[in-house]
C-alpha atoms as a PDB file:
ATOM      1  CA  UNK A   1       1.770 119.260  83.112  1.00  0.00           C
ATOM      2  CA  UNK A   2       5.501 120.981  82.473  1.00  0.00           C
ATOM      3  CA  UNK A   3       5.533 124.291  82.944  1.00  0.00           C
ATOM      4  CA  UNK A   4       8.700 124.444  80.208  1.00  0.00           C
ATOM      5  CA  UNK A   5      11.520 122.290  78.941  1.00  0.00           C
ATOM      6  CA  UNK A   6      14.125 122.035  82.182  1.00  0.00           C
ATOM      7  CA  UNK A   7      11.012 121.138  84.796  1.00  0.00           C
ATOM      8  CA  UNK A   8      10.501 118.219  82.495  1.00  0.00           C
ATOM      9  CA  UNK A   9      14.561 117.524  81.954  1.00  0.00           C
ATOM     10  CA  UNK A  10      14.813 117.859  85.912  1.00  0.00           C
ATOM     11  CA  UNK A  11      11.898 115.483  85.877  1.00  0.00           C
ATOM     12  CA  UNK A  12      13.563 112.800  83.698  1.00  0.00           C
ATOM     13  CA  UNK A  13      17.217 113.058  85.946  1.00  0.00           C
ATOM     14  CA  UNK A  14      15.544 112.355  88.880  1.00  0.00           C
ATOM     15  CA  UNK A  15      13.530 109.349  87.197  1.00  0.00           C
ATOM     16  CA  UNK A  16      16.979 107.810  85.722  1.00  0.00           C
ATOM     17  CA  UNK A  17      18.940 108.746  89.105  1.00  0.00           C
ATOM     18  CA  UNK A  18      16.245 106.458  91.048  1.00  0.00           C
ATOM     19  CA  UNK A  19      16.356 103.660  88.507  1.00  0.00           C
ATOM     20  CA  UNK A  20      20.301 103.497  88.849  1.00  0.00           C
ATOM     21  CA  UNK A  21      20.301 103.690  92.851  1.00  0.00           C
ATOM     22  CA  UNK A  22      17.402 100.744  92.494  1.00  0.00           C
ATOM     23  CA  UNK A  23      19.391  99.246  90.290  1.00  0.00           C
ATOM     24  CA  UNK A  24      22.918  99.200  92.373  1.00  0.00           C
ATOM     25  CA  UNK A  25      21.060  97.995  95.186  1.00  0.00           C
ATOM     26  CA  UNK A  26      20.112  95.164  93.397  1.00  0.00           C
ATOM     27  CA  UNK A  27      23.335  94.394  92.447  1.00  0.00           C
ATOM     28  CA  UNK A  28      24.483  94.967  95.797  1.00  0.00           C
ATOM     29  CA  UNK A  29      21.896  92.719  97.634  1.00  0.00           C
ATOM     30  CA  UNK A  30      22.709  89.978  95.179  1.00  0.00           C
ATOM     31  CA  UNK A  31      26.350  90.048  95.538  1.00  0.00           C
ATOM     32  CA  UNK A  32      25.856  89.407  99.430  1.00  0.00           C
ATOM     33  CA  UNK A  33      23.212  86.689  98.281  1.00  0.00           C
ATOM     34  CA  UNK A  34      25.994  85.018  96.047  1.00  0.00           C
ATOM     35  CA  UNK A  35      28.718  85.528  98.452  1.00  0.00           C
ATOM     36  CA  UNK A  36      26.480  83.863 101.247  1.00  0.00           C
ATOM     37  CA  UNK A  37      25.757  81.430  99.483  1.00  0.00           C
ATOM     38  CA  UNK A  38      28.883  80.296  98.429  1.00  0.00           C
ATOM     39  CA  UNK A  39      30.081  80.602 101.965  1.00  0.00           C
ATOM     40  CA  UNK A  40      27.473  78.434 103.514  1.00  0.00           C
ATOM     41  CA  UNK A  41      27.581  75.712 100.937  1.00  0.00           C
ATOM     42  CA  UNK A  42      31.012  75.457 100.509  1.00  0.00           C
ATOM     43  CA  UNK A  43      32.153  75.836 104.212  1.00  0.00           C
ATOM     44  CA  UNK A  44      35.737  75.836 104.712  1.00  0.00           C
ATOM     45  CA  UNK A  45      36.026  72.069 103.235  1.00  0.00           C
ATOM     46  CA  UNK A  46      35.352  72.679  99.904  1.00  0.00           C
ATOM     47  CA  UNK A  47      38.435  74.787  98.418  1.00  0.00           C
ATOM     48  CA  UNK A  48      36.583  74.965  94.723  1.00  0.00           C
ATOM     49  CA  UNK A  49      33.827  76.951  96.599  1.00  0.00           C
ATOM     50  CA  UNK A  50      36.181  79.078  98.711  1.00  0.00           C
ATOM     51  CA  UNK A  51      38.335  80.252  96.013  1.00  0.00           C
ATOM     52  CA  UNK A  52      35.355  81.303  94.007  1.00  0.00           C
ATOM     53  CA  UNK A  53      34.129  83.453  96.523  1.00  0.00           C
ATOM     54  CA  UNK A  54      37.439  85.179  97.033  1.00  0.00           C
ATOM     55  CA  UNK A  55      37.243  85.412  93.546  1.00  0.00           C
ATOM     56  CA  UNK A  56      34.513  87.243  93.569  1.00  0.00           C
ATOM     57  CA  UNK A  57      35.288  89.568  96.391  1.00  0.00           C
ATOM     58  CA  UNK A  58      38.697  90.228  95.001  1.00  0.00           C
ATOM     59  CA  UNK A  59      36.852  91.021  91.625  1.00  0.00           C
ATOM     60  CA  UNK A  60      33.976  93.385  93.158  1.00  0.00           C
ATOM     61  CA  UNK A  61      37.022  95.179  94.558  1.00  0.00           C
ATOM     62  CA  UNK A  62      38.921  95.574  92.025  1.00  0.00           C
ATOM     63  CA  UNK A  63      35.735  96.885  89.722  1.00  0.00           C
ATOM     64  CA  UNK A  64      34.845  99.510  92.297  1.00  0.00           C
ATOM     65  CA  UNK A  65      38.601 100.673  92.915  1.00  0.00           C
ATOM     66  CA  UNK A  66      38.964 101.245  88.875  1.00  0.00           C
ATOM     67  CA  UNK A  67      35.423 102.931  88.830  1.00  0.00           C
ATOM     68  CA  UNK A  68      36.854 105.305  91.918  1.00  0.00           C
ATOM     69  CA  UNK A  69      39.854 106.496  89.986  1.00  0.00           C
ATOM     70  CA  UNK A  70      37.973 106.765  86.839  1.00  0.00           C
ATOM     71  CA  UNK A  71      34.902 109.209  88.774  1.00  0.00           C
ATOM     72  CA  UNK A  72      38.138 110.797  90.145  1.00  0.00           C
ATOM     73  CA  UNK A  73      39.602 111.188  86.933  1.00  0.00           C
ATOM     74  CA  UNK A  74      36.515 112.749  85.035  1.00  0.00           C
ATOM     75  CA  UNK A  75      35.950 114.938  87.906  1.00  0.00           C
ATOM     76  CA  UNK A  76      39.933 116.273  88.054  1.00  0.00           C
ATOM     77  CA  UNK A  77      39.541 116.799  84.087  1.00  0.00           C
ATOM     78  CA  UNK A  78      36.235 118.432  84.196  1.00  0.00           C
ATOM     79  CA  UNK A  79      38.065 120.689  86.938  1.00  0.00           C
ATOM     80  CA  UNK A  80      40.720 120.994  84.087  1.00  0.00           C
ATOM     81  CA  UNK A  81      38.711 122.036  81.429  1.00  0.00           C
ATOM     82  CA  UNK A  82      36.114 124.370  83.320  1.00  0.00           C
ATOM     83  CA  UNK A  83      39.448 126.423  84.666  1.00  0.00           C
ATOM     84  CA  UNK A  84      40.837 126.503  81.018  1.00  0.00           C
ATOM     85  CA  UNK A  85      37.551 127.775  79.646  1.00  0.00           C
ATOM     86  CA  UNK A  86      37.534 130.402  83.268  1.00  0.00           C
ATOM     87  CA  UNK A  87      40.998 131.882  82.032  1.00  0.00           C
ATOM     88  CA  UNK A  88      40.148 132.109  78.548  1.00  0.00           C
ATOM     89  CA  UNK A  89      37.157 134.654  79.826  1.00  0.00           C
ATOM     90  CA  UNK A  90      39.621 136.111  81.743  1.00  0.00           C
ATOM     91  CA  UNK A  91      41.607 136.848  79.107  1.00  0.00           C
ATOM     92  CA  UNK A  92      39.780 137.895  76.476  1.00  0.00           C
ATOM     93  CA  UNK A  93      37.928 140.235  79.147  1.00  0.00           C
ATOM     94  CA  UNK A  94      41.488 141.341  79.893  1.00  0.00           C
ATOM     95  CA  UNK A  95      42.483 141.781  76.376  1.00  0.00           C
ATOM     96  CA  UNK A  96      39.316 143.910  75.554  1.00  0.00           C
ATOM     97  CA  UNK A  97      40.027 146.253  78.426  1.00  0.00           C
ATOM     98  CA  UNK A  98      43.069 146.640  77.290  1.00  0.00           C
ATOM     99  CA  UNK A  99      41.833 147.323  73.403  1.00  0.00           C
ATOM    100  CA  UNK A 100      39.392 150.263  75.290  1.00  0.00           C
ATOM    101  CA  UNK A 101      42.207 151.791  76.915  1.00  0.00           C
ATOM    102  CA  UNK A 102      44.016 152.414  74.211  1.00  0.00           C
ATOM    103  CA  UNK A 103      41.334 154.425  72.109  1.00  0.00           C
END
């Protein structure tokens, strides 16, 4: 069925990737749901009702700006460490030159 190891690792990241976009849209759809629902039921009479769905919305907010920095965050140290690891090459191919030059 595989023809080796990474078609059937590619296989399983594309599996997982689909389950977490179904997933999010899930979330996503019921969110709206919850926030429709509150805003239908509660109108603008019931102030129990209306701060609870600003609660939520500030909420939502907040968890997506903190998961925003943190991608951005993993993605500027990944960045970090894959240039550290690029001039450590560089110098140890730099370093070996050097050795050969001098015999």
């Amino acid at each position: 069925m595989y023809e080796n190891i990474h078609d059937f690792r590619h296989t399983i990241i594309v599996i997982k990737a689909s389950i977490i976009t179904r997933a999010l849209l899930l979330f996503r759809f019921l969110q709206r749901v919850l926030l429709d629902y509150l805003a239908v039921n509660g109108g603008e009479t019931d102030h129990a009702t209306m701060n609870a769905r600003h609660f939520y919305i500030c909420q939502w907010y907040r968890d997506a700006n903190a998961s925003t920095k943190k991608a951005k965050k993993a993605k500027k140290a990944n960045q970090t460490n894959n240039n550290s690891k690029k001039n450590r090459k560089r110098r140890k191919d730099s370093s070996s030159e050097s050795s050969e030059e001098e015999v």
